[in-house]
Protein backbone atom coordinates (compact mmCIF):
# COMPACT_ATOMS: atom_id res chain seq x y z
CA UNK A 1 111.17 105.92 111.01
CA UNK A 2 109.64 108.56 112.51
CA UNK A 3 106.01 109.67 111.87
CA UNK A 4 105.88 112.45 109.36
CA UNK A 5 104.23 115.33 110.57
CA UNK A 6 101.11 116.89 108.99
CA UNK A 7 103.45 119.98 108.05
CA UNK A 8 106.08 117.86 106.74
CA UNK A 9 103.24 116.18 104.12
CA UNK A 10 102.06 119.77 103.24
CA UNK A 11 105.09 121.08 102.58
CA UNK A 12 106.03 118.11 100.25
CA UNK A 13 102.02 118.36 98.57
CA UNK A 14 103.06 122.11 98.32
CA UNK A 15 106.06 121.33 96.40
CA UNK A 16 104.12 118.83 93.97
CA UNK A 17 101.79 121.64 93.41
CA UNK A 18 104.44 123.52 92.65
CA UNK A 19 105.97 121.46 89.97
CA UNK A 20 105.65 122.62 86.38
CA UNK A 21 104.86 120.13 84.13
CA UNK A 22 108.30 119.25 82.71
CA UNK A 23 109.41 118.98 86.50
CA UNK A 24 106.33 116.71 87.08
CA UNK A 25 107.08 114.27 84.23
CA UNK A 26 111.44 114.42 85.43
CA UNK A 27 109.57 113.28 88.89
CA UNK A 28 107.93 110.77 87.51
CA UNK A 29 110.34 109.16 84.63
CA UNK A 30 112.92 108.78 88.45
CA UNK A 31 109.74 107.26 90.74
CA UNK A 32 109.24 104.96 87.73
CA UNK A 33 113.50 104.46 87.87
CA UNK A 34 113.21 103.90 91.74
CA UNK A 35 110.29 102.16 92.13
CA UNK A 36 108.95 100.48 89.53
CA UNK A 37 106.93 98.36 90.94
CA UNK A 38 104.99 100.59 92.76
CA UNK A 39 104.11 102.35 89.25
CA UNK A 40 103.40 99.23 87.36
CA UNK A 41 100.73 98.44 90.58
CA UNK A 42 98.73 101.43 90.35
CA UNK A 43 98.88 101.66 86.59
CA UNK A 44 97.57 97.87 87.06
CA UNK A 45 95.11 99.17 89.28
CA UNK A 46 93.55 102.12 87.20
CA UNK A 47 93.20 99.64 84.40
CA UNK A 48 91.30 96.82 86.06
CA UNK A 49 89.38 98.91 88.58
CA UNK A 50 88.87 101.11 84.82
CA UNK A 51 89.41 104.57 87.08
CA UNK A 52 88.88 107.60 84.77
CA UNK A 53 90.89 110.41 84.91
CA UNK A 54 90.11 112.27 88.31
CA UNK A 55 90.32 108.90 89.69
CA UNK A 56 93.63 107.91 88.32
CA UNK A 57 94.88 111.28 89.16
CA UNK A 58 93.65 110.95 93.08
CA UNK A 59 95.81 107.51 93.20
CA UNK A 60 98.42 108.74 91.37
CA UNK A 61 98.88 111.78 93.69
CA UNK A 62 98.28 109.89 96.49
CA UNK A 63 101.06 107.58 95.82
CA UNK A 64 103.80 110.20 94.39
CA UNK A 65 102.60 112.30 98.23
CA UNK A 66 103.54 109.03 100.07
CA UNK A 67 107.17 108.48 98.27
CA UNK A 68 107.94 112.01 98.71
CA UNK A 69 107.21 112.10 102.17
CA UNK A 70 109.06 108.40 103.30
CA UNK A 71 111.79 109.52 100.58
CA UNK A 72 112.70 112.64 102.76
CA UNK A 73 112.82 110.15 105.70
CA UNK A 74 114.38 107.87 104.65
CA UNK A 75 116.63 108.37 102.07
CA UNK A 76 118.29 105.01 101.51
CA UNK A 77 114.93 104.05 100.68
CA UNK A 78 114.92 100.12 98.69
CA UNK A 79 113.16 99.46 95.61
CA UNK A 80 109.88 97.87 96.14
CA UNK A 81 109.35 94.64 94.51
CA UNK A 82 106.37 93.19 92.38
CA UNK A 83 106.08 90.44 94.48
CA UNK A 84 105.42 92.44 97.89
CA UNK A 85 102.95 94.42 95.83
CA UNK A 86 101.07 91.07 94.73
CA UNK A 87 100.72 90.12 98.27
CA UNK A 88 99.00 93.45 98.85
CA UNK A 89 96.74 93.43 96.55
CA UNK A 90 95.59 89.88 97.97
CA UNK A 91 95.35 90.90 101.26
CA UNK A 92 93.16 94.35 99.64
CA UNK A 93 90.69 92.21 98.20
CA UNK A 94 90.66 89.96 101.69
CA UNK A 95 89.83 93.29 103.27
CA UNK A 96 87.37 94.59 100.85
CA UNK A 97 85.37 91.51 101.18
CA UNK A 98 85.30 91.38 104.80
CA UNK A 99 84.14 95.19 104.63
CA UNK A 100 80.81 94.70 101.96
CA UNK A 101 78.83 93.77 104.07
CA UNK A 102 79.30 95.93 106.85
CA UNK A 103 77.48 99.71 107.27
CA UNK A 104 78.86 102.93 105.87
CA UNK A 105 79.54 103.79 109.27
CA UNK A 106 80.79 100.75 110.56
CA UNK A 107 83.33 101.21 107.62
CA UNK A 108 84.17 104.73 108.23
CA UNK A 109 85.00 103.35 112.28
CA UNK A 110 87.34 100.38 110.57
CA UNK A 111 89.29 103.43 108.69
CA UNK A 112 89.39 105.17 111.56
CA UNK A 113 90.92 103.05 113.72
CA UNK A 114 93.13 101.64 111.19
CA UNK A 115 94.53 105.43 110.78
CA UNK A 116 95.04 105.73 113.79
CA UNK A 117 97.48 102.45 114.72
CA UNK A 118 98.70 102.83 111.27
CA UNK A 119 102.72 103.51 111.61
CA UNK A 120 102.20 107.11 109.58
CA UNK A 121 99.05 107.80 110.80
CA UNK A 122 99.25 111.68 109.01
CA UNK A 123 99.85 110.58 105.62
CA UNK A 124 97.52 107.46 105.73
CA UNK A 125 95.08 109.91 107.35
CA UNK A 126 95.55 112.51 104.07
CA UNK A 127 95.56 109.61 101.62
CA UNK A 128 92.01 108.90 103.11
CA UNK A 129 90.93 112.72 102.84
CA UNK A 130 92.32 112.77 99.50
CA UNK A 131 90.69 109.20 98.21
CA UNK A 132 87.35 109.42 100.49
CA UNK A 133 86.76 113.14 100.87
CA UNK A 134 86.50 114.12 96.85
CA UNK A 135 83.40 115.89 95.13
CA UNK A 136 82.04 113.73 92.28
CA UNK A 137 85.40 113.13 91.11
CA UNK A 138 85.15 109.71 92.21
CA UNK A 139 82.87 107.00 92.13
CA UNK A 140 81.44 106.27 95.48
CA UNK A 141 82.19 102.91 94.67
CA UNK A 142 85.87 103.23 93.89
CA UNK A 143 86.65 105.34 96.72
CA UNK A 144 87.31 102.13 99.05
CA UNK A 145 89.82 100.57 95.88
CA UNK A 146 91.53 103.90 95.44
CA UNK A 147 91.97 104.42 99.46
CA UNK A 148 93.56 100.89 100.07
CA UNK A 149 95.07 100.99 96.78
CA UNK A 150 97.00 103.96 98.01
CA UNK A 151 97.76 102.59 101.38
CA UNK A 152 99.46 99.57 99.55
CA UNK A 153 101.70 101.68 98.04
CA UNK A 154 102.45 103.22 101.32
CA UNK A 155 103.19 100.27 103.55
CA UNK A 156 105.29 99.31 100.57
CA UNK A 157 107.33 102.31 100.71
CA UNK A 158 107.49 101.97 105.07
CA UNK A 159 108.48 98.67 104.38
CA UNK A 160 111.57 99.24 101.72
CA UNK A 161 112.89 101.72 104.62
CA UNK A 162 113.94 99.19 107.00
């Protein structure tokens, strides 16, 4: 797949903006159709990691930004199992353990560099501006959870495209 240009992604955030609300809740009744999975994770998600509303709605944006945007490239895109979304959220928690301990800047180089080999390196690198970069929407604390959180959902999605 190609990588999805930072005008492709804001022309796809434009036309979530644009949705009215009965348009928004059509999109999401077919994302939770087409990939359930990927709705059951984050709703699992926002329930353990207890994310309030701003927080919810950061991931869940996030994640609806990144199926738009591989959807348009790949349109025979496969439905995303549970099980690929278990493994993960394993490998999250493997990450976020190796990453407490280390400096706020030592962790802002790991994200970084992992946007830049990442495969979509534009819409990993707007998932971290929308998860890292909020106001006081977010709990400092959370920010990490919602980022990678996201990001699973996103090398899910790269993955079905194959």
């Amino acid at each position: 797949m190609d990588v999805i240009s930072r005008e492709e992604i804001a022309a796809a955030e434009d036309e979530l903006r644009s949705y009215s609300e009965s348009e928004l809740h059509k999109m999401i009744k077919r994302y939770q159709k087409k990939q359930t999975a990927l709705l059951v994770y984050t709703a699992a998600v926002a329930e353990r990691e207890q994310l309030n509303e701003e927080e919810y709605d950061i991931l869940i944006s996030a994640t609806l930004l990144s199926w738009q945007a591989i959807l348009k490239k790949c349109p025979s895109l496969k439905k995303v199992q549970i099980e690929k979304m278990e493994e993960l959220d394993n490998r999250l928690f493997e990450d976020l353990e190796l990453r407490i301990e280390k400096s706020d800047e030592e962790n802002e180089e790991f994200i970084q560099e992992m946007i830049f080999r990442h495969t979509q390196p534009n819409l990993l690198g707007r998932i971290s501006e929308l998860s890292m970069e909020t106001e006081d929407a977010v709990r400092g604390e959370l920010k990490g959870i919602i980022f990678f959180a996201a990001k699973n959902v996103l090398d899910a999605l790269i993955d079905a495209c194959d």
